[in-house]
C-alpha atoms as a PDB file:
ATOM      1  CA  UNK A   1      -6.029  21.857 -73.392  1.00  0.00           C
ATOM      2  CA  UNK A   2      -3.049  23.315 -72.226  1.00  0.00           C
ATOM      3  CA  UNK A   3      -0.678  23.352 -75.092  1.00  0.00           C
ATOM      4  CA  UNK A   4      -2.999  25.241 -77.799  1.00  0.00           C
ATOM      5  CA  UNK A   5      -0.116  28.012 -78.964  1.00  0.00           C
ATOM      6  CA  UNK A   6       0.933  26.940 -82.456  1.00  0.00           C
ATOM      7  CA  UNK A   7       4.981  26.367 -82.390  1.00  0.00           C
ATOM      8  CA  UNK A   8       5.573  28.178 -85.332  1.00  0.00           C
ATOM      9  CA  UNK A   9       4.638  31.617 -83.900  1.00  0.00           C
ATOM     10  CA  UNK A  10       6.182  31.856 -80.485  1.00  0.00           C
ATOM     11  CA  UNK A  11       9.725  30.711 -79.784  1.00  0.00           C
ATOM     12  CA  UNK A  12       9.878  27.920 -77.533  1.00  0.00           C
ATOM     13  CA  UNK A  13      10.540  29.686 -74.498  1.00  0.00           C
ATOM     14  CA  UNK A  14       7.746  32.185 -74.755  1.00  0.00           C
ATOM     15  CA  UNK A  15       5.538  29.422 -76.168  1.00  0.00           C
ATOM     16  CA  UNK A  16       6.197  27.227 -72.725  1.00  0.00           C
ATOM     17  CA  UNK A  17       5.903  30.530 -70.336  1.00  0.00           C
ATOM     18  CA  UNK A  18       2.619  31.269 -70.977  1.00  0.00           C
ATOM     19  CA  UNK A  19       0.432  28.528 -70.185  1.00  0.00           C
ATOM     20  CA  UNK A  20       2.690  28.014 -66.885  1.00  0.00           C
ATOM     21  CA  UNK A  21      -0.496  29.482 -65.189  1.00  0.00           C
ATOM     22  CA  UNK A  22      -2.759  27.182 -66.057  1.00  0.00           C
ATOM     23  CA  UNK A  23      -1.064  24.719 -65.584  1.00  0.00           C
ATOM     24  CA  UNK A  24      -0.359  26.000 -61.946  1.00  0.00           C
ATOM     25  CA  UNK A  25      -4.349  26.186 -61.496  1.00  0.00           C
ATOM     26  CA  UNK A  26      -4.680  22.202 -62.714  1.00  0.00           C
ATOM     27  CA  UNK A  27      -1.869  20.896 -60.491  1.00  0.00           C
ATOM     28  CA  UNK A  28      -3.631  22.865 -57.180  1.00  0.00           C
ATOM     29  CA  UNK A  29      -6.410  20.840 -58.236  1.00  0.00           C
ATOM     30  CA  UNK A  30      -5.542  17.587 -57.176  1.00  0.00           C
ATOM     31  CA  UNK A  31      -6.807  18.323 -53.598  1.00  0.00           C
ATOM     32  CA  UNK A  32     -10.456  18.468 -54.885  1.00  0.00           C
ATOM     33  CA  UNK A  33     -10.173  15.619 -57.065  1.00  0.00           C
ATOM     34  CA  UNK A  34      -9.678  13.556 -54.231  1.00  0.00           C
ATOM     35  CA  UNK A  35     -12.187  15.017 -52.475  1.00  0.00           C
ATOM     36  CA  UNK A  36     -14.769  14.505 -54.856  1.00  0.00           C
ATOM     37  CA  UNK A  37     -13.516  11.005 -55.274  1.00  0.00           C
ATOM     38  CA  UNK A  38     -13.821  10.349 -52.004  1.00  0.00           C
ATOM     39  CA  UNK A  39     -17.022  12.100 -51.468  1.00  0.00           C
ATOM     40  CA  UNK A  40     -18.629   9.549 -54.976  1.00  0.00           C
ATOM     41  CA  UNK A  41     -16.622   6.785 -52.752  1.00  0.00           C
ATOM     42  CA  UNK A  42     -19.206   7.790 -49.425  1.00  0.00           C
ATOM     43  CA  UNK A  43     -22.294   8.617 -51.113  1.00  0.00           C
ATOM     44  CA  UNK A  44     -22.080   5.997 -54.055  1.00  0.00           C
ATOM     45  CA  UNK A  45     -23.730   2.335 -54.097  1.00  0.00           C
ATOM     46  CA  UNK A  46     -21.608   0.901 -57.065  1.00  0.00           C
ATOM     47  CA  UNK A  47     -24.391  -2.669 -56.145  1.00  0.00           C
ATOM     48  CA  UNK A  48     -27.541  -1.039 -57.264  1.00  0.00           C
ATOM     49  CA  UNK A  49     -26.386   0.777 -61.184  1.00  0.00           C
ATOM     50  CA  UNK A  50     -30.049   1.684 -61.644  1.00  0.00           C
ATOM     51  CA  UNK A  51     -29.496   4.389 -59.190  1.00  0.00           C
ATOM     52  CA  UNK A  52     -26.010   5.208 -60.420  1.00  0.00           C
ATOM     53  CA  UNK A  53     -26.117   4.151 -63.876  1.00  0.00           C
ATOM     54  CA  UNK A  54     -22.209   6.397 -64.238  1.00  0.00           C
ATOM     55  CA  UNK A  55     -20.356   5.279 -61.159  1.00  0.00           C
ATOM     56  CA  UNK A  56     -18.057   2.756 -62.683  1.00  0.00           C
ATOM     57  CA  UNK A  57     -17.464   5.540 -65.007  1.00  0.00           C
ATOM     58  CA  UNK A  58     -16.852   8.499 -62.608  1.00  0.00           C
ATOM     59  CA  UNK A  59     -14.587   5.866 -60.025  1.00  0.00           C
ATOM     60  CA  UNK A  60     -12.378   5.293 -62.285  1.00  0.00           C
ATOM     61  CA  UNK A  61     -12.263   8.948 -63.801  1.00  0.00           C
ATOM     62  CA  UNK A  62     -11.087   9.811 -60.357  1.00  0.00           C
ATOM     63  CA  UNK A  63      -8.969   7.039 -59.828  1.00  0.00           C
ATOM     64  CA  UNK A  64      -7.421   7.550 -63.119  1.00  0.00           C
ATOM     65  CA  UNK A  65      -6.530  11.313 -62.720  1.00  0.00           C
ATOM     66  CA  UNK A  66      -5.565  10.981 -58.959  1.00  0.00           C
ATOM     67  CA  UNK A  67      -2.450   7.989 -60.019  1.00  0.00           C
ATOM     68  CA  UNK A  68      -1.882  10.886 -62.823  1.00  0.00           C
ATOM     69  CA  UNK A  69      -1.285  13.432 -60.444  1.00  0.00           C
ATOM     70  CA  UNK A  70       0.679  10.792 -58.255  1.00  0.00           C
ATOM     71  CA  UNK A  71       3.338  10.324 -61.434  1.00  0.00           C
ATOM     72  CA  UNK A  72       3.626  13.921 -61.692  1.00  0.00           C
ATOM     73  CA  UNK A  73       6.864  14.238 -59.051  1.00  0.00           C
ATOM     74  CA  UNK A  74       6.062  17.733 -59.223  1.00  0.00           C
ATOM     75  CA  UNK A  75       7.740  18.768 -55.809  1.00  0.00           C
ATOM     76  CA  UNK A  76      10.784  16.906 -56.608  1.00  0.00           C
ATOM     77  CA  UNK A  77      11.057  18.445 -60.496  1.00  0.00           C
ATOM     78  CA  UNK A  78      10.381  21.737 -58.618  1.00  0.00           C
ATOM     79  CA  UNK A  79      12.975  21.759 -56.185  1.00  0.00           C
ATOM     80  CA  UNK A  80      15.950  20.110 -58.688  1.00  0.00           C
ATOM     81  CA  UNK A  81      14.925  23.541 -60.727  1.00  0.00           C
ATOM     82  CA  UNK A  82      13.124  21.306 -63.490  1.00  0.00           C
ATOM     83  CA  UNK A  83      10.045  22.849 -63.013  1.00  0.00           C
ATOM     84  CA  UNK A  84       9.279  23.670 -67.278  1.00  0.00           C
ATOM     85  CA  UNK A  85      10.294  20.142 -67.984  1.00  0.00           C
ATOM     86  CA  UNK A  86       6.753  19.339 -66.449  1.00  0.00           C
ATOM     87  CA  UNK A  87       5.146  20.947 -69.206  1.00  0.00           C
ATOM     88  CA  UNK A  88       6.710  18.585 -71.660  1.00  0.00           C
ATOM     89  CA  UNK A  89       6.276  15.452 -69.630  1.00  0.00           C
ATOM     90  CA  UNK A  90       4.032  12.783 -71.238  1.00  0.00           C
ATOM     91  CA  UNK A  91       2.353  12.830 -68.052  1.00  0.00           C
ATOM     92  CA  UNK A  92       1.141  16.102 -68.280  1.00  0.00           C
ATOM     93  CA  UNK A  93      -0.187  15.188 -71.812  1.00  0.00           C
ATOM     94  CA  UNK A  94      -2.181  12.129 -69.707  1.00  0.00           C
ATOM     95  CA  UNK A  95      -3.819  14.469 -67.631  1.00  0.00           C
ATOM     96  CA  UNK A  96      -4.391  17.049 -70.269  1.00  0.00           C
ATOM     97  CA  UNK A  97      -6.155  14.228 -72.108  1.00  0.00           C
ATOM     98  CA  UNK A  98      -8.014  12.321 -69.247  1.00  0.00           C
ATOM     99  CA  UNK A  99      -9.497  15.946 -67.745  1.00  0.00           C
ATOM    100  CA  UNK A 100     -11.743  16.145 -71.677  1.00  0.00           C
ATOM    101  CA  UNK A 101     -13.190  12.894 -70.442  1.00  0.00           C
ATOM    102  CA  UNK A 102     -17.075  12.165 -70.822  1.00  0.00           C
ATOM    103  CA  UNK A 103     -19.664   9.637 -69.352  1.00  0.00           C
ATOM    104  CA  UNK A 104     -21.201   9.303 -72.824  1.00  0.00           C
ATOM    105  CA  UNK A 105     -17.824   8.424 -74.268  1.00  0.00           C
ATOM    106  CA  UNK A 106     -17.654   5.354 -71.889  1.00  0.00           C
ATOM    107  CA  UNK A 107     -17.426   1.343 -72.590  1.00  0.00           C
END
């Protein structure tokens, strides 16, 4: 998770600079989510589950976190120097929370 620093040791700016990093690395990851996405997409046959028993799952994993990136407006936060407010956006909590997802955890 990305906001593990416990608020009453750091002051809030210190406690917001240092897991600007990380969160760097997870936003440069949207390219390979959909890429893998669309890889499952090519390879997948959601008709026959006995061969892909998780596909429903993983589609709309992918779909999930790729709209999630897509709410982010991180260019536009960036460039209007909001750039920390991402860190506090509920959005970022969404994709924080839907990246701990697993297949066993499904409906």
């Amino acid at each position: 998770m990305i906001f593990s620093y416990p608020k009453d040791n750091l002051p809030d700016d210190a406690r917001t600079a240092i897991p600007v990093p990380l969160f760097k690395m997870v936003l440069e990851q949207k390219q390979n989510v959909e890429t893998i996405y669309g890889f499952l997409l090519s390879i997948a046959d959601p008709s026959d589950p006995e061969k892909q028993p998780n596909y429903t799952y993983y589609s709309t994993a992918f779909q999930e976190l790729i709209d999630i990136y897509g709410r982010l407006n991180v260019d536009e936060m960036i460039a209007n120097n909001r750039g920390a407010e991402l860190l506090n956006d509920a959005v970022v909590q969404e994709l924080s929370e839907k990246g701990k997802c697993n297949p066993e955890q499904s409906g």
